[in-house]
PDB file of N, CA and C in Angstrom:
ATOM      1  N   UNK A   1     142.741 109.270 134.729  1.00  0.00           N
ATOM      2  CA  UNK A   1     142.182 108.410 135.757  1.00  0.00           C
ATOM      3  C   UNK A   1     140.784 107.935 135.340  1.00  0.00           C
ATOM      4  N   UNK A   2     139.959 108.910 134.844  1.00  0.00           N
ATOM      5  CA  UNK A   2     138.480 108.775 134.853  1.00  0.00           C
ATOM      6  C   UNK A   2     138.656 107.227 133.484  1.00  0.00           C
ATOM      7  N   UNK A   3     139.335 107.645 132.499  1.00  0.00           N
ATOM      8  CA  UNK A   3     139.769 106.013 131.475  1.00  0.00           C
ATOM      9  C   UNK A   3     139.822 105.154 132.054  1.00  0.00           C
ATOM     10  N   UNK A   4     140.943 105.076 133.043  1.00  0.00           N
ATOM     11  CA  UNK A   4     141.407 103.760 133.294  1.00  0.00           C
ATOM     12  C   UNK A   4     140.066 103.394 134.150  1.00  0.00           C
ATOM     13  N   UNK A   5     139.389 104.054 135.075  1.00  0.00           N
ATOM     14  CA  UNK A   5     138.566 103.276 135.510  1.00  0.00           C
ATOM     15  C   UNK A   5     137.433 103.021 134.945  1.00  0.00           C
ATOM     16  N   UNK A   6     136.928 103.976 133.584  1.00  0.00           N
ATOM     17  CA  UNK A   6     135.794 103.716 132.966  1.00  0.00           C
ATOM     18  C   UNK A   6     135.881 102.494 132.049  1.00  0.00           C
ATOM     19  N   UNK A   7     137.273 102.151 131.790  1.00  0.00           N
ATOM     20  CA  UNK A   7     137.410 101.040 131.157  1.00  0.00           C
ATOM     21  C   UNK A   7     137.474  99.518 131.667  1.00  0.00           C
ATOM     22  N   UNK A   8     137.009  99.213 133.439  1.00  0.00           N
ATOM     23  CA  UNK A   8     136.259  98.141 133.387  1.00  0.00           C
ATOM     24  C   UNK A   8     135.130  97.679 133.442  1.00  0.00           C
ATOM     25  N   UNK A   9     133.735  98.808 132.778  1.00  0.00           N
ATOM     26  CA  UNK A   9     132.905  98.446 132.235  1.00  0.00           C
ATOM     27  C   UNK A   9     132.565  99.239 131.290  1.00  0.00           C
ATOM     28  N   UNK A  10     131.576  98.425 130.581  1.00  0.00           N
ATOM     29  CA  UNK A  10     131.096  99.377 128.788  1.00  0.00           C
ATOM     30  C   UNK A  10     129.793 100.634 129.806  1.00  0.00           C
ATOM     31  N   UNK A  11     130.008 101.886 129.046  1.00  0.00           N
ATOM     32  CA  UNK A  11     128.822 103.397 129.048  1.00  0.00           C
ATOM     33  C   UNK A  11     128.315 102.932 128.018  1.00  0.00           C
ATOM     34  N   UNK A  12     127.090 102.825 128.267  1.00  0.00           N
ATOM     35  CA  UNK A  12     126.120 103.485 127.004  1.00  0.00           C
ATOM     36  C   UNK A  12     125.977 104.416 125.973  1.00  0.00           C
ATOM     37  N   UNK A  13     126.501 105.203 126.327  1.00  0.00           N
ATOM     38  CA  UNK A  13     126.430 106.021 124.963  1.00  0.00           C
ATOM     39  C   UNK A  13     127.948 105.301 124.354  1.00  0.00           C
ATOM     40  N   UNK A  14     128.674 104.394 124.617  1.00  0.00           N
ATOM     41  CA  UNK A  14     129.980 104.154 123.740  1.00  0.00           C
ATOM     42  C   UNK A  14     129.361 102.404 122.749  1.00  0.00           C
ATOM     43  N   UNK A  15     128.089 101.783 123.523  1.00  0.00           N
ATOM     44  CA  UNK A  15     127.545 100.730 123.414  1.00  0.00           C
ATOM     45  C   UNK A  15     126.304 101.004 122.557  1.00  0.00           C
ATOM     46  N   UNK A  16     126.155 100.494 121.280  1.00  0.00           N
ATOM     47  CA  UNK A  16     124.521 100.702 120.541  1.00  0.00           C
ATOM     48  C   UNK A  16     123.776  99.749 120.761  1.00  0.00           C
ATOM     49  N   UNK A  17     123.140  99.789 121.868  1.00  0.00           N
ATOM     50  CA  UNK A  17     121.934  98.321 122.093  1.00  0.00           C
ATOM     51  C   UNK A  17     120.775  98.462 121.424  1.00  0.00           C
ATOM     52  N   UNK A  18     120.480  99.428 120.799  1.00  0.00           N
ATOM     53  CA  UNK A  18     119.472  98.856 119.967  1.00  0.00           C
ATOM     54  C   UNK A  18     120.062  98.198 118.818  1.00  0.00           C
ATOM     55  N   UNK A  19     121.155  97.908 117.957  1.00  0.00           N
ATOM     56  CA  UNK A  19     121.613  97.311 117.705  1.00  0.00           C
ATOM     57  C   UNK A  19     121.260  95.838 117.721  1.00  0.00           C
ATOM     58  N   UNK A  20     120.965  95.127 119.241  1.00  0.00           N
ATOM     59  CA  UNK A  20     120.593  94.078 119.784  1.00  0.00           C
ATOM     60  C   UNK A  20     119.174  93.411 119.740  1.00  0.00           C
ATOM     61  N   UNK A  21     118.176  94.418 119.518  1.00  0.00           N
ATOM     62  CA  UNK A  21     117.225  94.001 119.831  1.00  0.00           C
ATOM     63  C   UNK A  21     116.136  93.137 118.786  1.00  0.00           C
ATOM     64  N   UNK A  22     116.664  92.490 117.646  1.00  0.00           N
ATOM     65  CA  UNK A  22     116.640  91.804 116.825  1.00  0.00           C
ATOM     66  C   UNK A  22     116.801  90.093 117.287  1.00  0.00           C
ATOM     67  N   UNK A  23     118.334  89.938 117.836  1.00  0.00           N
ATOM     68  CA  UNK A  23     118.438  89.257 118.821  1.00  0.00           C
ATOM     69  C   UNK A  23     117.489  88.623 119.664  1.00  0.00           C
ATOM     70  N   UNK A  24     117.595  89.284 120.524  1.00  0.00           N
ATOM     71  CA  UNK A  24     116.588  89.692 121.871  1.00  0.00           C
ATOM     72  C   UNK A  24     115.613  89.254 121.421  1.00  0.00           C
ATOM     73  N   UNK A  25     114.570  89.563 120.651  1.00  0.00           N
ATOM     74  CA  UNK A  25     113.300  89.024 120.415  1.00  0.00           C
ATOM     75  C   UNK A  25     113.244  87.543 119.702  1.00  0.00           C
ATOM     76  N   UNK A  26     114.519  87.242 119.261  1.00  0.00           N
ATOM     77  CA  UNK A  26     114.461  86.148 118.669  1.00  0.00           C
ATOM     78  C   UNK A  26     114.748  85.023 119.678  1.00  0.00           C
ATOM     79  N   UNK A  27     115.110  85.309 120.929  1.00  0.00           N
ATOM     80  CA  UNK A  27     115.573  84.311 122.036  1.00  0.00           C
ATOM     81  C   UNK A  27     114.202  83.946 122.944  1.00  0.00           C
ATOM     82  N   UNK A  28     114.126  83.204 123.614  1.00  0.00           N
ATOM     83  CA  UNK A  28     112.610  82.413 124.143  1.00  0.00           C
ATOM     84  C   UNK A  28     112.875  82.958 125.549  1.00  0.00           C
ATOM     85  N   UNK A  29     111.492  83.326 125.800  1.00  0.00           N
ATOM     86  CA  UNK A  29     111.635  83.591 127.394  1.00  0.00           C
ATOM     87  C   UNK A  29     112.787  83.165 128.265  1.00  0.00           C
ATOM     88  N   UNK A  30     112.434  81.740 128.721  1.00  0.00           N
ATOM     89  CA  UNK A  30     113.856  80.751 129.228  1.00  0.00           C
ATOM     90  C   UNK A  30     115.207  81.833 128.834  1.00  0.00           C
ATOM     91  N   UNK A  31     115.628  81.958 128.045  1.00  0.00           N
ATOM     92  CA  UNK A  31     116.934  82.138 127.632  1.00  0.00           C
ATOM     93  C   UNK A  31     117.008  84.139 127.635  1.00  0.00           C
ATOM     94  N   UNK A  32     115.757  84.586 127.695  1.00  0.00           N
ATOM     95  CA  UNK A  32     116.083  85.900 127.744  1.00  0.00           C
ATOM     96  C   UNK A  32     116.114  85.979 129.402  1.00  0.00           C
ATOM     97  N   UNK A  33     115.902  85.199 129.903  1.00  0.00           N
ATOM     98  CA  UNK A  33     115.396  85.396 131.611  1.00  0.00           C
ATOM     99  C   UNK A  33     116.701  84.940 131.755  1.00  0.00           C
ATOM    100  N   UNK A  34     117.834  83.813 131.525  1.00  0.00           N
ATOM    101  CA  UNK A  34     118.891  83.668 131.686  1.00  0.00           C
ATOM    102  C   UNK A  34     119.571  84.552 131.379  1.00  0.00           C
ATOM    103  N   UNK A  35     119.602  85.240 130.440  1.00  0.00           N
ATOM    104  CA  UNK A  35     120.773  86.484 129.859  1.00  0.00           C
ATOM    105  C   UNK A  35     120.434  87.231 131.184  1.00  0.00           C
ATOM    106  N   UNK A  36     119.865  88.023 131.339  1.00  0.00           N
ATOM    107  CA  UNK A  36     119.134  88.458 132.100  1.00  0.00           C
ATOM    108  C   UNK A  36     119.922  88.047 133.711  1.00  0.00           C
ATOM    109  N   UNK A  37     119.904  86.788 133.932  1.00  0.00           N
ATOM    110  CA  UNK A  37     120.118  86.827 135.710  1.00  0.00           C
ATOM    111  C   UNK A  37     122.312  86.449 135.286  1.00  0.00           C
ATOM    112  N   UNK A  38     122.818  86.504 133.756  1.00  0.00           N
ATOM    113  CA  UNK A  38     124.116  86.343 133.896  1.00  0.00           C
ATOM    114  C   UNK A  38     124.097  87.235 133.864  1.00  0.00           C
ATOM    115  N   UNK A  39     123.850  88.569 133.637  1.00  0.00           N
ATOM    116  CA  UNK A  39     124.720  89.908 133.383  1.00  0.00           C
ATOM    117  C   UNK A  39     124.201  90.627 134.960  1.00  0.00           C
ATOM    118  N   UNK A  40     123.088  89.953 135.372  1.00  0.00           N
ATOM    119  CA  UNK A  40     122.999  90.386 136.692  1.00  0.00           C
ATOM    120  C   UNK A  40     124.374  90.178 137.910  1.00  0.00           C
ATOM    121  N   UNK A  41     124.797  88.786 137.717  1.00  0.00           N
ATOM    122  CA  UNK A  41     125.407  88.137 138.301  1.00  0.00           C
ATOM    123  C   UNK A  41     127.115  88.920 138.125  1.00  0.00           C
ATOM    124  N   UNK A  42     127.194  89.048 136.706  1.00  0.00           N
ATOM    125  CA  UNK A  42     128.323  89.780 136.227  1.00  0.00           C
ATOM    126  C   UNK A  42     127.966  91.301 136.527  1.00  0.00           C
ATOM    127  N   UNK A  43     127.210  92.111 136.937  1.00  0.00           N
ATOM    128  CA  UNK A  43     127.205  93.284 137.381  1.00  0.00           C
ATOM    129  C   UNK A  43     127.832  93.177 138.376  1.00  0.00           C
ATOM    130  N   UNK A  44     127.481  92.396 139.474  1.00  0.00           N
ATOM    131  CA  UNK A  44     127.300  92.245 140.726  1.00  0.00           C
ATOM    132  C   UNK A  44     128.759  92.042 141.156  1.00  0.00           C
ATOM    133  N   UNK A  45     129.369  91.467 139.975  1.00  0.00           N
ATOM    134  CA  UNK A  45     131.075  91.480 140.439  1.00  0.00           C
ATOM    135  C   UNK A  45     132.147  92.497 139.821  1.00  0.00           C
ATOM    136  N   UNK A  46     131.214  93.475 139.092  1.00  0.00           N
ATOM    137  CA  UNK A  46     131.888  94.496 138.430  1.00  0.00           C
ATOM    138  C   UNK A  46     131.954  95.253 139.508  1.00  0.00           C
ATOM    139  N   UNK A  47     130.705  95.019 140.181  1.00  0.00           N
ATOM    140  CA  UNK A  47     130.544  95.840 140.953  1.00  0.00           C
ATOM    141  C   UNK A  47     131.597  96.176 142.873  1.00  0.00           C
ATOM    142  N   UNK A  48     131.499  95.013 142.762  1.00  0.00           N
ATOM    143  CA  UNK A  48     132.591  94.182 144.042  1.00  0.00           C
ATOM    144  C   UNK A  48     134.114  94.497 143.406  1.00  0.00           C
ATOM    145  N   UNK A  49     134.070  94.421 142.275  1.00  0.00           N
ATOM    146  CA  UNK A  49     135.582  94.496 141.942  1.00  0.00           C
ATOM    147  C   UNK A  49     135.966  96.386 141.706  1.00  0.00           C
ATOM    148  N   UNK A  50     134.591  97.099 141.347  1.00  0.00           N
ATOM    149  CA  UNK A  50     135.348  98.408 141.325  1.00  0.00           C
ATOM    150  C   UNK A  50     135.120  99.239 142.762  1.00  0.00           C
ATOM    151  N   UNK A  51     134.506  98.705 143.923  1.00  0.00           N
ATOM    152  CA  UNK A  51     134.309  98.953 145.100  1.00  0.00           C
ATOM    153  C   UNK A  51     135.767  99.068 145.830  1.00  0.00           C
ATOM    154  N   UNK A  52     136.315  97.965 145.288  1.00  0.00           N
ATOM    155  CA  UNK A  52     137.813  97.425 145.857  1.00  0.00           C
ATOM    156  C   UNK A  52     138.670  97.759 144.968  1.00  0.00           C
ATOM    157  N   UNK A  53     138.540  97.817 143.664  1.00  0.00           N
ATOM    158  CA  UNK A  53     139.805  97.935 143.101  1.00  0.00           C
ATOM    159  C   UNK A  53     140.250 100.055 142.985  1.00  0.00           C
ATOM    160  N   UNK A  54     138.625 100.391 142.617  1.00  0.00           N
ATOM    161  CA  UNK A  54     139.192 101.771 142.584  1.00  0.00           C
ATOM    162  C   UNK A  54     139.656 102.867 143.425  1.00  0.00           C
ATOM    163  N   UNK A  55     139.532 102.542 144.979  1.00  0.00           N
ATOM    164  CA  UNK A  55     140.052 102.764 146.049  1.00  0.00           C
ATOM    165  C   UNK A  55     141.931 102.547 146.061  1.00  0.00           C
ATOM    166  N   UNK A  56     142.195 101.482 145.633  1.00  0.00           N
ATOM    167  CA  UNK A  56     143.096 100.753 145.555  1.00  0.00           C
ATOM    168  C   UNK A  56     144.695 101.699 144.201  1.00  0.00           C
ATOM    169  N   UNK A  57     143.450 101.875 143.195  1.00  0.00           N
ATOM    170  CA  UNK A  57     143.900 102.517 141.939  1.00  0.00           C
ATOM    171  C   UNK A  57     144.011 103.732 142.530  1.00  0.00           C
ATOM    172  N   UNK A  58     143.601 104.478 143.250  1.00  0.00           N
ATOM    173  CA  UNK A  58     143.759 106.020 143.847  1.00  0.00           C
ATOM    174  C   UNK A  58     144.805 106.182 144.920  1.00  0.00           C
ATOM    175  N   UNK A  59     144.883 104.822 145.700  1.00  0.00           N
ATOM    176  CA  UNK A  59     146.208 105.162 146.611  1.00  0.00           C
ATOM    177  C   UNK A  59     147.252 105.508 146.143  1.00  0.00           C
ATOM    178  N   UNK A  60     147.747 106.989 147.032  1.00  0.00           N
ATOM    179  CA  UNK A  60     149.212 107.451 146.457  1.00  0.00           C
ATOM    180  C   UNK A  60     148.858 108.885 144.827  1.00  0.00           C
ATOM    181  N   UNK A  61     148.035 108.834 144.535  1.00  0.00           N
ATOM    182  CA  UNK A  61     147.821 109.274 143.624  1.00  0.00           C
ATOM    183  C   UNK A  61     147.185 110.807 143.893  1.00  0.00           C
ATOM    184  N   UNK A  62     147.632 112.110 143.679  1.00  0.00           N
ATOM    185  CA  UNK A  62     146.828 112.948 143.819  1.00  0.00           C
ATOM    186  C   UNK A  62     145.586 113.580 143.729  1.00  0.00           C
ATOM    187  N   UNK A  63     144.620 113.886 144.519  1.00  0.00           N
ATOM    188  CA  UNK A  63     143.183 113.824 143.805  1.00  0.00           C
ATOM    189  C   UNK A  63     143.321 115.375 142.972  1.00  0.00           C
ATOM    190  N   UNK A  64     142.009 115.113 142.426  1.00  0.00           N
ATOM    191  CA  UNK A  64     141.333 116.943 141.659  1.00  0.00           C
ATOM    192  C   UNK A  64     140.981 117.488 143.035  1.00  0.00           C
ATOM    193  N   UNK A  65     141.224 118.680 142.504  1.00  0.00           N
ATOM    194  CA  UNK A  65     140.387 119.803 143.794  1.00  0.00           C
ATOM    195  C   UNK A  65     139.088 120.004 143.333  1.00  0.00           C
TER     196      UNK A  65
END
């Protein structure tokens, strides 16, 4: 259970963002402030979608004690 639902968004420790930060400094304010309010925006429906969906994924299903 804990997979299937960890797998509609990326953990950090499975993600290397420093990796990124090469990137990142190479992008102009403007465009880091945009990255910035899309992944906000895309949280925000990860977030709406696992509110609703993982409720949904548990019906019928036995819990842990």
């Amino acid at each position: 259970m804990w997979n299937r639902l960890t797998s509609n968004f990326w953990l950090p420790e499975k993600v290397p963002l420093s990796n990124d930060i090469p990137a990142w400094q190479a992008l102009s304010p403007m465009e880091q402030q945009l990255t910035i309010r899309v992944f906000t925006g895309l949280t925000l429906l990860d977030t709406i979608q696992n509110t609703a969906g993982a409720p949904a994924l548990m019906n019928g299903r036995p819990h842990p004690a």
